[in-house]
N, C-alpha and C. Protein backbone atom coordinates (compact mmCIF):
# COMPACT_ATOMS: atom_id res chain seq x y z
N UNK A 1 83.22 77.16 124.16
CA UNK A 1 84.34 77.20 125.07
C UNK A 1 83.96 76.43 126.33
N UNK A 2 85.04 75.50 126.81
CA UNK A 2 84.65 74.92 127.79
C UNK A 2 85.20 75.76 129.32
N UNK A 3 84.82 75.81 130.43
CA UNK A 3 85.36 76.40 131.49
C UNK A 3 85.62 75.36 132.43
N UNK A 4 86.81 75.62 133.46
CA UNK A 4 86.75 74.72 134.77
C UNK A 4 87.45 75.78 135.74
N UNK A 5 87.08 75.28 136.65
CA UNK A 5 87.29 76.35 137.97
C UNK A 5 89.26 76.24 138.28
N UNK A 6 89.94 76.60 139.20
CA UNK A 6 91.01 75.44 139.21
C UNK A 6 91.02 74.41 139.64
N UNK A 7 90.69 74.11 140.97
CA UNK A 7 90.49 73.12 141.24
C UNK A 7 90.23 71.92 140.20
N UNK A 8 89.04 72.10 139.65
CA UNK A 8 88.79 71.01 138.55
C UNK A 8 89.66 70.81 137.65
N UNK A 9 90.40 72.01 137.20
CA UNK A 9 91.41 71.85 136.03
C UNK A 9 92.55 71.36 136.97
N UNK A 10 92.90 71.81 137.83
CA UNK A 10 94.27 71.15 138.57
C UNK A 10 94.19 69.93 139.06
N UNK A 11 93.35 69.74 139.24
CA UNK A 11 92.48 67.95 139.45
C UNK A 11 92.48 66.77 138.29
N UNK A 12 92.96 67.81 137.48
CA UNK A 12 91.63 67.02 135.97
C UNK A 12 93.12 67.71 135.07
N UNK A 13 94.15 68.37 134.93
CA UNK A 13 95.28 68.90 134.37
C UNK A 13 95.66 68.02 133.00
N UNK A 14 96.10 66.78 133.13
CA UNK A 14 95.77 66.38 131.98
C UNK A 14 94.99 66.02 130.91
N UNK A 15 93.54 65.48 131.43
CA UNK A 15 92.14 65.68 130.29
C UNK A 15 92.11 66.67 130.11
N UNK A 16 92.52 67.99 130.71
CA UNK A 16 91.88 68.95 130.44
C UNK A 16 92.65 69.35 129.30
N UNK A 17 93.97 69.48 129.27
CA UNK A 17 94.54 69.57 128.03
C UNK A 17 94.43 69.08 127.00
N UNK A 18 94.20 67.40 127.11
CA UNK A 18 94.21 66.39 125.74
C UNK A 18 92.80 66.81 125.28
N UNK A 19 91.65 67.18 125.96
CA UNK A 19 90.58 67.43 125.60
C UNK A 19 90.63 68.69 124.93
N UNK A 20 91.58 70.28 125.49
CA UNK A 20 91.84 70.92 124.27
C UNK A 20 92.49 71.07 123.14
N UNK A 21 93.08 70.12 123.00
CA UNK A 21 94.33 69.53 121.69
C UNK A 21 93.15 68.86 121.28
N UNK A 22 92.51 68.03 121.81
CA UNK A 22 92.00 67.39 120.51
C UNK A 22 90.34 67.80 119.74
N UNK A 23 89.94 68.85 120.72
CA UNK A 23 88.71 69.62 120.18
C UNK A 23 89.01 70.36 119.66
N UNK A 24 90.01 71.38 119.78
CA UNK A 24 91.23 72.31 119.08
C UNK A 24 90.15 73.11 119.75
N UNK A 25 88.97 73.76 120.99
CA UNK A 25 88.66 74.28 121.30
C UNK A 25 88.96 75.35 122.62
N UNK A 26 88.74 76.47 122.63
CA UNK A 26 89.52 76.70 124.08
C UNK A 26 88.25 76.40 125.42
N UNK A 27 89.48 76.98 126.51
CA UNK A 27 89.62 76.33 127.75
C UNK A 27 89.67 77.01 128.69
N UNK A 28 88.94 77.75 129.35
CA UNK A 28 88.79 78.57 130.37
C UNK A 28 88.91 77.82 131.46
N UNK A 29 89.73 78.25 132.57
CA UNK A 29 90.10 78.50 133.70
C UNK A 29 90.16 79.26 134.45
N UNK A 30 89.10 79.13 135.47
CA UNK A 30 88.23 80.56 136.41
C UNK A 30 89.41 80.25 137.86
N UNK A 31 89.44 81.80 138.09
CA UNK A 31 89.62 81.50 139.31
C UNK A 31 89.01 83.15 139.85
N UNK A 32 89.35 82.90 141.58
CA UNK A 32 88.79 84.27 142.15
C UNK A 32 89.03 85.49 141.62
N UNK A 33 90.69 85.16 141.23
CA UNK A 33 91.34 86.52 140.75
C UNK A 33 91.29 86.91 139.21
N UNK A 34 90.60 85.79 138.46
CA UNK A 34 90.52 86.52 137.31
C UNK A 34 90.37 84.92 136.46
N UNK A 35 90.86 85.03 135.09
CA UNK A 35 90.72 83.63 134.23
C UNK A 35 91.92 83.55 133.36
N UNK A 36 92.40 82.75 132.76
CA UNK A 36 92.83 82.17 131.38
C UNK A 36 92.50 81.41 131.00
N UNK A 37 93.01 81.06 129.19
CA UNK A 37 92.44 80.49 127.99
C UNK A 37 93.30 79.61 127.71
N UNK A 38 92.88 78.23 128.01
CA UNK A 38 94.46 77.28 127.39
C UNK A 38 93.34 77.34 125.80
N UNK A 39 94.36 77.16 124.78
CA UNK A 39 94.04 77.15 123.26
C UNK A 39 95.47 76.14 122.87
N UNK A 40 95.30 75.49 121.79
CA UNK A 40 96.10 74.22 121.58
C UNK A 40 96.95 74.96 120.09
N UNK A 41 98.45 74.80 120.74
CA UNK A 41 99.84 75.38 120.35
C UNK A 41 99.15 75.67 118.69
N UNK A 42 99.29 74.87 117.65
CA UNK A 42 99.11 75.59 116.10
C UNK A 42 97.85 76.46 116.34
N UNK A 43 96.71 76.54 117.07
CA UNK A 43 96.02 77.48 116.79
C UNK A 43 96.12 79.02 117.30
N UNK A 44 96.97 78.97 118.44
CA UNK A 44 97.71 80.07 119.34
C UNK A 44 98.85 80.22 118.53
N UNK A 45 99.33 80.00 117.41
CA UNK A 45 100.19 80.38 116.49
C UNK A 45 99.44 81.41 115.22
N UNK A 46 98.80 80.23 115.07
CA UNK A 46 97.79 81.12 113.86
C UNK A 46 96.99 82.28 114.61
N UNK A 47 96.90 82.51 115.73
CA UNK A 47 96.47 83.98 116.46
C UNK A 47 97.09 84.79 116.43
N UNK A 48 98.59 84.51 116.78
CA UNK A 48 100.15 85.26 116.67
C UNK A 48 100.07 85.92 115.84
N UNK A 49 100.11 85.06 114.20
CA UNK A 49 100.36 85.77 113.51
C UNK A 49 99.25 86.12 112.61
N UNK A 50 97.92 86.13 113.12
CA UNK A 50 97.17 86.91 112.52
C UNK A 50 96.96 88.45 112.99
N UNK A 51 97.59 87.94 114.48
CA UNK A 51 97.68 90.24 115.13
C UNK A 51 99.12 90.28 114.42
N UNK A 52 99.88 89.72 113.86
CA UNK A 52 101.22 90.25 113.16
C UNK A 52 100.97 91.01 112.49
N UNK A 53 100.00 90.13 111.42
CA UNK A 53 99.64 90.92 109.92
C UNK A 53 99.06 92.07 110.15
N UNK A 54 97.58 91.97 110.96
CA UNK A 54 97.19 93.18 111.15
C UNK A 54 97.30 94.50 111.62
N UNK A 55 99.03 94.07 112.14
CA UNK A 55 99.15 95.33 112.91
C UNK A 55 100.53 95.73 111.95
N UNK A 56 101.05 94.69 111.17
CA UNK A 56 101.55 95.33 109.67
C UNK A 56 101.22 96.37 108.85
N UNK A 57 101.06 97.31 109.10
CA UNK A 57 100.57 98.57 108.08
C UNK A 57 100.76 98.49 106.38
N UNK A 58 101.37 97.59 106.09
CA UNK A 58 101.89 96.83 104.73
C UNK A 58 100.59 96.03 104.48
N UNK A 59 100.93 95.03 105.18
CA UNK A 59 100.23 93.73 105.12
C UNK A 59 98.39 94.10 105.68
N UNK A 60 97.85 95.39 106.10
CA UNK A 60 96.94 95.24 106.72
C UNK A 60 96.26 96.07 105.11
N UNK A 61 97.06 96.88 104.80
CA UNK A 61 96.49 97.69 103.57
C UNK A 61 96.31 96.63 102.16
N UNK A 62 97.26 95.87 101.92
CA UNK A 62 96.99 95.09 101.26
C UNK A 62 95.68 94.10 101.24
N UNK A 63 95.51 93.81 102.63
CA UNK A 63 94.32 92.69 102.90
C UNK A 63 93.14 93.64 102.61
N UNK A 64 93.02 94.72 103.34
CA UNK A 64 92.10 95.85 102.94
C UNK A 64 91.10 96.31 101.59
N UNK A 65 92.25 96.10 101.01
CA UNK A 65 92.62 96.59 99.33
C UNK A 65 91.69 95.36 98.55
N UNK A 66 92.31 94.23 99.26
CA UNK A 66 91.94 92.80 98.26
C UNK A 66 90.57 92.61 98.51
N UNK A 67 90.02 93.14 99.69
CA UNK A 67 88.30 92.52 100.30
C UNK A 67 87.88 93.38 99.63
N UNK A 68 87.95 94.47 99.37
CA UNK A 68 87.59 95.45 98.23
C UNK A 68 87.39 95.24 96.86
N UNK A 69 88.24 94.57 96.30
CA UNK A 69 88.33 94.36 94.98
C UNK A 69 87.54 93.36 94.86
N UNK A 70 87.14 92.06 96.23
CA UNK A 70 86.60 90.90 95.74
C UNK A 70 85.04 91.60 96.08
N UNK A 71 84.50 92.36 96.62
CA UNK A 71 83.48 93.29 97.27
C UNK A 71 82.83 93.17 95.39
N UNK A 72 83.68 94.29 94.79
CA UNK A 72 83.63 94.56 93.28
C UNK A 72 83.64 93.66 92.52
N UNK A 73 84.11 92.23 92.39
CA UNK A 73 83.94 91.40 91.60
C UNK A 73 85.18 91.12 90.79
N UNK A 74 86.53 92.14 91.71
CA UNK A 74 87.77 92.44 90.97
C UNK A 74 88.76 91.28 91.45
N UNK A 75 89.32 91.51 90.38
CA UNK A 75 90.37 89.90 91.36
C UNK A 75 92.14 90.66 91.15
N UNK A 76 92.92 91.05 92.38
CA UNK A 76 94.20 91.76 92.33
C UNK A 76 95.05 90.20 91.94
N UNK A 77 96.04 90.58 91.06
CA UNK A 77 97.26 89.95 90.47
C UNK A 77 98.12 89.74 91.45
N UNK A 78 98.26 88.39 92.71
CA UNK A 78 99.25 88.17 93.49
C UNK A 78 100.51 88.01 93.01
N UNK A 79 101.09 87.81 93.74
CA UNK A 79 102.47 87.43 94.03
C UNK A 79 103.27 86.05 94.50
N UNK A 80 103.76 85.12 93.92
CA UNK A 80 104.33 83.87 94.36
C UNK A 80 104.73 83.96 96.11
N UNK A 81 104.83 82.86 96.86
CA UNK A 81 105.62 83.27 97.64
C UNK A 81 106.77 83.38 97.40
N UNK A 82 107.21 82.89 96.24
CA UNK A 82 108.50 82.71 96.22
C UNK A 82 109.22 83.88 95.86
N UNK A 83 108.00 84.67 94.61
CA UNK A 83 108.23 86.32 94.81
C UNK A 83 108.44 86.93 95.60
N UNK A 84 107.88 87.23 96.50
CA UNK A 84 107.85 87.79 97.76
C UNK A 84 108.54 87.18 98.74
N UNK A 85 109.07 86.17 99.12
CA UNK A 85 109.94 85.93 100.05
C UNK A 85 111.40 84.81 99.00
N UNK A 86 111.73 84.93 98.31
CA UNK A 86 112.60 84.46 97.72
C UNK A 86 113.99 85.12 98.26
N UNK A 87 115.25 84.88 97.99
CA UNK A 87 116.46 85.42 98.38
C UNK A 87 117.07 85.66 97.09
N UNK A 88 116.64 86.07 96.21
CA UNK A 88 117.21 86.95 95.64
C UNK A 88 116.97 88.43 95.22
């Protein structure tokens, strides 16, 4: 993770971005009162919805279930997506 104070990042506002888009790494920004994380848009998506799933009680038992079975050497019988999210 890279850090910059503000100053440097408000100085520097655009490298500082293109440099986290294109390392796809994050980006700390210190200040007195505390910090944030710039992280580059598809990977702050794929964060989204990885606390989605996990906080899915569906979707968290299932994942659960499957690390288990591969633990055992078992392999569970998925589902298409198209199964599972199809409209009919």
């Amino acid at each position: 993770m890279t850090a910059h104070t503000l100053n440097t990042a408000k100085a520097n506002l655009e490298k500082v971005i293109q440099n986290t888009i294109d390392t796809q790494e994050e980006t700390m920004v210190v200040t007195d009162r505390g910090s944030v994380v710039l992280v580059e848009e598809k990977q702050w998506n794929e964060i989204v919805e990885t606390l989605r799933l996990l906080n899915d009680r569906t979707s968290l038992t299932a994942l659960l279930e499957s690390i288990e079975a591969r633990k055992k050497g078992n392999r569970i019988a998925g589902k298409s997506v198209e199964d599972l999210f199809g409209d009919e």
